[in-house]
C-alpha atoms as a PDB file:
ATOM      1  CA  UNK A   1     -56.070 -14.370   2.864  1.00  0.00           C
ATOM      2  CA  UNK A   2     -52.276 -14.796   2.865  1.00  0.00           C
ATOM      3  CA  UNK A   3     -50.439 -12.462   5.040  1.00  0.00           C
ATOM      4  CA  UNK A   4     -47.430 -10.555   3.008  1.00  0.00           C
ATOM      5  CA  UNK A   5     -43.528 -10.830   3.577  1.00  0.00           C
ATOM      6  CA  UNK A   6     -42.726  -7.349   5.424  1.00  0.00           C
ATOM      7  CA  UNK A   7     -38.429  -6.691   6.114  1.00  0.00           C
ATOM      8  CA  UNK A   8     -38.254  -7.337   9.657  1.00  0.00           C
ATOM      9  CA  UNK A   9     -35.538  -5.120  11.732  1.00  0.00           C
ATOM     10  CA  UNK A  10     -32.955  -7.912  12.250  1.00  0.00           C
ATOM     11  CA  UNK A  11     -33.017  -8.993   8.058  1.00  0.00           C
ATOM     12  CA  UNK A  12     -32.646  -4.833   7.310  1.00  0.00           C
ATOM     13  CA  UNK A  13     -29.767  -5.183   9.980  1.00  0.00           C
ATOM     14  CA  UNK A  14     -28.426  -8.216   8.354  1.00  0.00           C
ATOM     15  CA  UNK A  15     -28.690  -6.326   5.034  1.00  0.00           C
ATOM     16  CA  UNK A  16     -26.831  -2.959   6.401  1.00  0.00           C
ATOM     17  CA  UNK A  17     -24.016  -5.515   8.103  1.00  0.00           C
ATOM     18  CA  UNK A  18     -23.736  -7.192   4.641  1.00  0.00           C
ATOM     19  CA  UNK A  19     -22.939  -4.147   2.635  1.00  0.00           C
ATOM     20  CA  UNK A  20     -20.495  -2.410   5.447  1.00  0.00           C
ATOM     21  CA  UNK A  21     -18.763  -5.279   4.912  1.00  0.00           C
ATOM     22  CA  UNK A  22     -18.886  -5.825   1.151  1.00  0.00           C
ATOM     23  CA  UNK A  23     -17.602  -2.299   1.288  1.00  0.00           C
ATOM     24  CA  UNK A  24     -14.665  -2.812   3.674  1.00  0.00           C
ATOM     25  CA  UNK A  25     -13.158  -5.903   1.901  1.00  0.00           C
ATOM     26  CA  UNK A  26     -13.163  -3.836  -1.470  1.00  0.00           C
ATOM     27  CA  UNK A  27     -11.711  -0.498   0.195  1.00  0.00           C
ATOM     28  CA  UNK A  28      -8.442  -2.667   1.475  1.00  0.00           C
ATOM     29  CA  UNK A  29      -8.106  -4.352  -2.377  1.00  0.00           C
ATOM     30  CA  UNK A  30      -8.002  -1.064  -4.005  1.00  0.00           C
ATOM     31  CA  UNK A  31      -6.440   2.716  -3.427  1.00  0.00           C
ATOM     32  CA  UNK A  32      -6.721   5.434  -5.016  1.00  0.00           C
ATOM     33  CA  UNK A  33      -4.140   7.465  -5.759  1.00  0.00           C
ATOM     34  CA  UNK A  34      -3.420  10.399  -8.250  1.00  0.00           C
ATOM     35  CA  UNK A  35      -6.608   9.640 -10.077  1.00  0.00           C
ATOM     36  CA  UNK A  36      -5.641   5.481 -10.264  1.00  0.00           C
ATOM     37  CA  UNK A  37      -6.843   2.768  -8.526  1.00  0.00           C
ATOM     38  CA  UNK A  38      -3.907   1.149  -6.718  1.00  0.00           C
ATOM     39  CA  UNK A  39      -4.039  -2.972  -6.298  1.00  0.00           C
ATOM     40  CA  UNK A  40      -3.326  -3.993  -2.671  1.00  0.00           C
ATOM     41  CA  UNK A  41      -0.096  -6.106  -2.153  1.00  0.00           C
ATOM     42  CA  UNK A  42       1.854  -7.754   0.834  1.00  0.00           C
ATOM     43  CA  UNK A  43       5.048  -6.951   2.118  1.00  0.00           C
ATOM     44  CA  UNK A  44       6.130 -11.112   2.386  1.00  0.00           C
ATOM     45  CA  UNK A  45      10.204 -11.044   2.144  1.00  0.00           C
ATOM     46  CA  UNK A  46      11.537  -7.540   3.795  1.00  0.00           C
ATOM     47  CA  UNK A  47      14.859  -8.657   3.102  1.00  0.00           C
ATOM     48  CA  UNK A  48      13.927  -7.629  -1.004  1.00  0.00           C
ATOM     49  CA  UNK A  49      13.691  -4.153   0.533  1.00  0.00           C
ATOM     50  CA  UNK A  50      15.871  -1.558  -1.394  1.00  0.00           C
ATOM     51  CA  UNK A  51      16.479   0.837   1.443  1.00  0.00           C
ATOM     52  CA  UNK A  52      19.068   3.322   0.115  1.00  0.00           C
ATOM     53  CA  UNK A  53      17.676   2.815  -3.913  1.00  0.00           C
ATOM     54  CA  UNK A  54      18.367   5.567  -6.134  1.00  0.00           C
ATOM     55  CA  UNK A  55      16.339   5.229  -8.843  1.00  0.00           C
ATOM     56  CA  UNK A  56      17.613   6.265 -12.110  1.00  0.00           C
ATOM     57  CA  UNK A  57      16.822   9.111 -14.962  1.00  0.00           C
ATOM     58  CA  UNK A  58      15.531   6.687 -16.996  1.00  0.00           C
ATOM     59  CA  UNK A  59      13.791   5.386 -14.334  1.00  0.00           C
ATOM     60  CA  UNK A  60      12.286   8.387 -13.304  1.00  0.00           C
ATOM     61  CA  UNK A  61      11.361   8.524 -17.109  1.00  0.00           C
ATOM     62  CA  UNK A  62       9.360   5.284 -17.077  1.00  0.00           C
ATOM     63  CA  UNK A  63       7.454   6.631 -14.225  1.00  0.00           C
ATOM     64  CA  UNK A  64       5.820   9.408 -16.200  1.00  0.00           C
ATOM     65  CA  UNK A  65       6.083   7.337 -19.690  1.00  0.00           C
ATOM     66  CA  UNK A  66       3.911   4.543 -18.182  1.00  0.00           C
ATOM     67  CA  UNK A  67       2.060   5.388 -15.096  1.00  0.00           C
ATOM     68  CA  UNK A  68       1.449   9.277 -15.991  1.00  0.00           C
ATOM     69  CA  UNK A  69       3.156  10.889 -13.023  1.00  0.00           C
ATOM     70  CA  UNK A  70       4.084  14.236 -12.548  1.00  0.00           C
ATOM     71  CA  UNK A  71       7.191  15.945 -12.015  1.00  0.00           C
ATOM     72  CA  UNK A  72       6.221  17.187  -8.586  1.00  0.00           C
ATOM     73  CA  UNK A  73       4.888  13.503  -7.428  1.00  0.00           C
ATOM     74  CA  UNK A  74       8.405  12.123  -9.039  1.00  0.00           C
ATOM     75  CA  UNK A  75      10.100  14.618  -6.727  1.00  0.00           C
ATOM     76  CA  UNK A  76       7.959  12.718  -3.867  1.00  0.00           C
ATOM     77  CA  UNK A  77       8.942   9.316  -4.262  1.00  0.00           C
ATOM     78  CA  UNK A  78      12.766  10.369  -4.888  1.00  0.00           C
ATOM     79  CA  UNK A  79      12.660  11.691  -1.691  1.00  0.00           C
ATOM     80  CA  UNK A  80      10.487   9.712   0.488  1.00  0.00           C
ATOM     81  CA  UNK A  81      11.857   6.019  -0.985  1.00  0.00           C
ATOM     82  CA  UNK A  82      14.971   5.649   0.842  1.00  0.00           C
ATOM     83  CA  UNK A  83      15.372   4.534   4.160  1.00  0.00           C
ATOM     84  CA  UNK A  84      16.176   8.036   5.960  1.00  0.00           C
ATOM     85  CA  UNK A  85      12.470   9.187   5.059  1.00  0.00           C
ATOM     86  CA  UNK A  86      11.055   6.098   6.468  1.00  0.00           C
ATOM     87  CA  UNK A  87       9.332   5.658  10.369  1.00  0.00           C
ATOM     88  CA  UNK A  88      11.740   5.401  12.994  1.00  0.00           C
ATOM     89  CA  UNK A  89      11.547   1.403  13.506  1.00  0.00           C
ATOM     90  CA  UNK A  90      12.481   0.617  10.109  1.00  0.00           C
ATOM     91  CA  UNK A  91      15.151   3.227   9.230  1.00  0.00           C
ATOM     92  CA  UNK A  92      17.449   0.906   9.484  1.00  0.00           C
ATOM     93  CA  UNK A  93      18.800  -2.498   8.353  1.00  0.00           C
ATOM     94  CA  UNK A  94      19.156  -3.425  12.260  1.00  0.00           C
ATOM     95  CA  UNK A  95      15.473  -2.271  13.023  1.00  0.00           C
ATOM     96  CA  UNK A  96      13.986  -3.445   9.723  1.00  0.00           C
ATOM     97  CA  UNK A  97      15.488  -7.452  10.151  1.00  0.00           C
ATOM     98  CA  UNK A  98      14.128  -6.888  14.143  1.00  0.00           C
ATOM     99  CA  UNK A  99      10.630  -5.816  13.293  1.00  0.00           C
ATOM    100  CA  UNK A 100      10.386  -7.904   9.906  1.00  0.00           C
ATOM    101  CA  UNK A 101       6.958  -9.055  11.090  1.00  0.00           C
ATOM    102  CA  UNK A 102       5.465  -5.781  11.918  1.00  0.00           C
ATOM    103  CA  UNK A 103       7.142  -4.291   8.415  1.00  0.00           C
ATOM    104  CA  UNK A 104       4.781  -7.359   6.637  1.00  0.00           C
ATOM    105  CA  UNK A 105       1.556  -5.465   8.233  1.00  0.00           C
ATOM    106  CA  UNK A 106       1.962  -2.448   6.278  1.00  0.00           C
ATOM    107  CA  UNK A 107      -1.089  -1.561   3.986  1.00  0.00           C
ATOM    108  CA  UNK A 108       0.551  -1.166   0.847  1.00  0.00           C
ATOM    109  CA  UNK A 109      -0.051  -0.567  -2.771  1.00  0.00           C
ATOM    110  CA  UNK A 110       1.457  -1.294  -6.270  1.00  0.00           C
ATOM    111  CA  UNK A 111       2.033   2.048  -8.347  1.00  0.00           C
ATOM    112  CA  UNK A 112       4.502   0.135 -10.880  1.00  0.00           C
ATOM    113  CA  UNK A 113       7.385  -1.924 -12.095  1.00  0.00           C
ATOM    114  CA  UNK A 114      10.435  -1.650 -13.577  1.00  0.00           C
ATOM    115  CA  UNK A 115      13.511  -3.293 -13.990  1.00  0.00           C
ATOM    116  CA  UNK A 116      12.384  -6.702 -12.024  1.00  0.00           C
ATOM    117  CA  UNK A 117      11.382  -3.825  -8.905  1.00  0.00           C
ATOM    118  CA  UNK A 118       8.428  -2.825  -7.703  1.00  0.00           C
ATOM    119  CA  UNK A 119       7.612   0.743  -6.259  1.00  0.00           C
ATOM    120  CA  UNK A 120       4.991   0.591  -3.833  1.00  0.00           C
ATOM    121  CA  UNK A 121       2.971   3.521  -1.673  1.00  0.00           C
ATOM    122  CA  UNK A 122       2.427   3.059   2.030  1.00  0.00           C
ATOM    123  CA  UNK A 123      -0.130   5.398   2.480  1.00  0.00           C
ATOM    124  CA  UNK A 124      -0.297   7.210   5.803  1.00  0.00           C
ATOM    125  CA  UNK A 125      -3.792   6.767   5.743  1.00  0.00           C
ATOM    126  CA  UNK A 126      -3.884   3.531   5.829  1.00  0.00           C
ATOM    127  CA  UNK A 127      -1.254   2.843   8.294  1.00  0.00           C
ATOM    128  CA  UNK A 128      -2.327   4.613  11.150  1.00  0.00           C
ATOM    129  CA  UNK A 129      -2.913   1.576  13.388  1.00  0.00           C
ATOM    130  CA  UNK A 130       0.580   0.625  13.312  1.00  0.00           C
ATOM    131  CA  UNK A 131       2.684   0.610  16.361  1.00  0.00           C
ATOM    132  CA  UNK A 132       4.588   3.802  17.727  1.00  0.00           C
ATOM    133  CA  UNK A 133       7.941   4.023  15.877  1.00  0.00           C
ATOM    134  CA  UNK A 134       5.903   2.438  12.891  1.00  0.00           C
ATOM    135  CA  UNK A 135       3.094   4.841  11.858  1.00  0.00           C
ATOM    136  CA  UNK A 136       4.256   6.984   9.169  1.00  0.00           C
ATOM    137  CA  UNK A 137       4.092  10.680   9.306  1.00  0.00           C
ATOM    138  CA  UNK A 138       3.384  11.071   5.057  1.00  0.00           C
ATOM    139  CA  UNK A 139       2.905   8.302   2.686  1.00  0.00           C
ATOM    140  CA  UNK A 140       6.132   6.938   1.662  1.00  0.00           C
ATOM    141  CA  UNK A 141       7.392   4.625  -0.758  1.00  0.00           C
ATOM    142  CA  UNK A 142       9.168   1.452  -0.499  1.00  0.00           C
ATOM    143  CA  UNK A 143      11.490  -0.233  -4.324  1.00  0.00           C
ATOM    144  CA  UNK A 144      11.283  -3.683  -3.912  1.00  0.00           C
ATOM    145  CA  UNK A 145      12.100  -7.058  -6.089  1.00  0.00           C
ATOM    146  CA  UNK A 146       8.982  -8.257  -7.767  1.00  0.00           C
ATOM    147  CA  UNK A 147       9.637 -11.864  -5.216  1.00  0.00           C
ATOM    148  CA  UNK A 148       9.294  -9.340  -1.904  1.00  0.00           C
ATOM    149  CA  UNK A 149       5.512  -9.178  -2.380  1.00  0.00           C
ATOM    150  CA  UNK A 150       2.025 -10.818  -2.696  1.00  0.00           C
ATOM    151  CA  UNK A 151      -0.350  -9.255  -4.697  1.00  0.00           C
ATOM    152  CA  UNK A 152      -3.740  -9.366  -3.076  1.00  0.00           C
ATOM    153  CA  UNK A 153      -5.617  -8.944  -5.774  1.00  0.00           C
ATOM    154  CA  UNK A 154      -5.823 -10.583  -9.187  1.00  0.00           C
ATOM    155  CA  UNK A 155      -6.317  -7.834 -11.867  1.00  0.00           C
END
């Protein structure tokens, strides 16, 4: 008589541990955001940082043309993509080129291009283990050249 295989408590462990962890990688590759799923992407040259970028009508215009958003969440990223609406320790040129290396951290996520930029979300959410000064108190939004960032994820 052959004894059967029974799940012993350290493989059912081993299982659990496997699938947090399958589940944690693909949370940080993917946000969701206004009803889309958001590809991760790395802040790598803060320098390509348009701090004080207005964007334009037509701009605006491709926002809702191509990536479906809404007046009121255009109104939202005209007001919290410039530099004034950002945490304290990058509000500024000075403090941005001083904490470059903290700025990189940032989880942050491609909503769309245009015109060789990029216009990313840094979700509050996802940044609330940054350092004082850092942490954001809403999700802001950061225009960028398409050179200032690594996308995590291939599509």
């Amino acid at each position: 008589m052959t004894k059967s295989k029974v799940f012993t408590p350290s493989l059912f462990i081993m299982i659990i541990l496997l699938m947090m962890f399958t589940t944690a990688v693909s949370a940080q590759k993917k946000f969701k955001w206004e009803g889309k799923k958001l590809s991760s992407v790395t802040i790598v040259d803060p320098g390509s940082v348009y701090a004080i970028y207005v964007m334009s009508e037509k701009e605006l215009e491709t926002l809702t043309n191509d990536f479906g958003i809404n007046e009121e969440v255009k109104a939202q990223i005209k007001k919290y993509s410039t530099e004034d609406q950002w945490p304290a320790k990058i509000r500024t040129l000075y403090s941005r080129s001083n904490n470059s290396e903290t700025l990189m951290k940032y989880s942050a996520y491609l909503i769309g291009d245009f015109n060789e930029k990029l216009l990313l979300i840094i979700p509050e959410k996802s940044n609330r283990q940054m350092p004082d000064g850092f942490i954001p108190h809403c999700d802001f939004f950061v225009i960028i050249g398409r050179n200032g960032v690594k996308t995590s994820v291939k599509n």
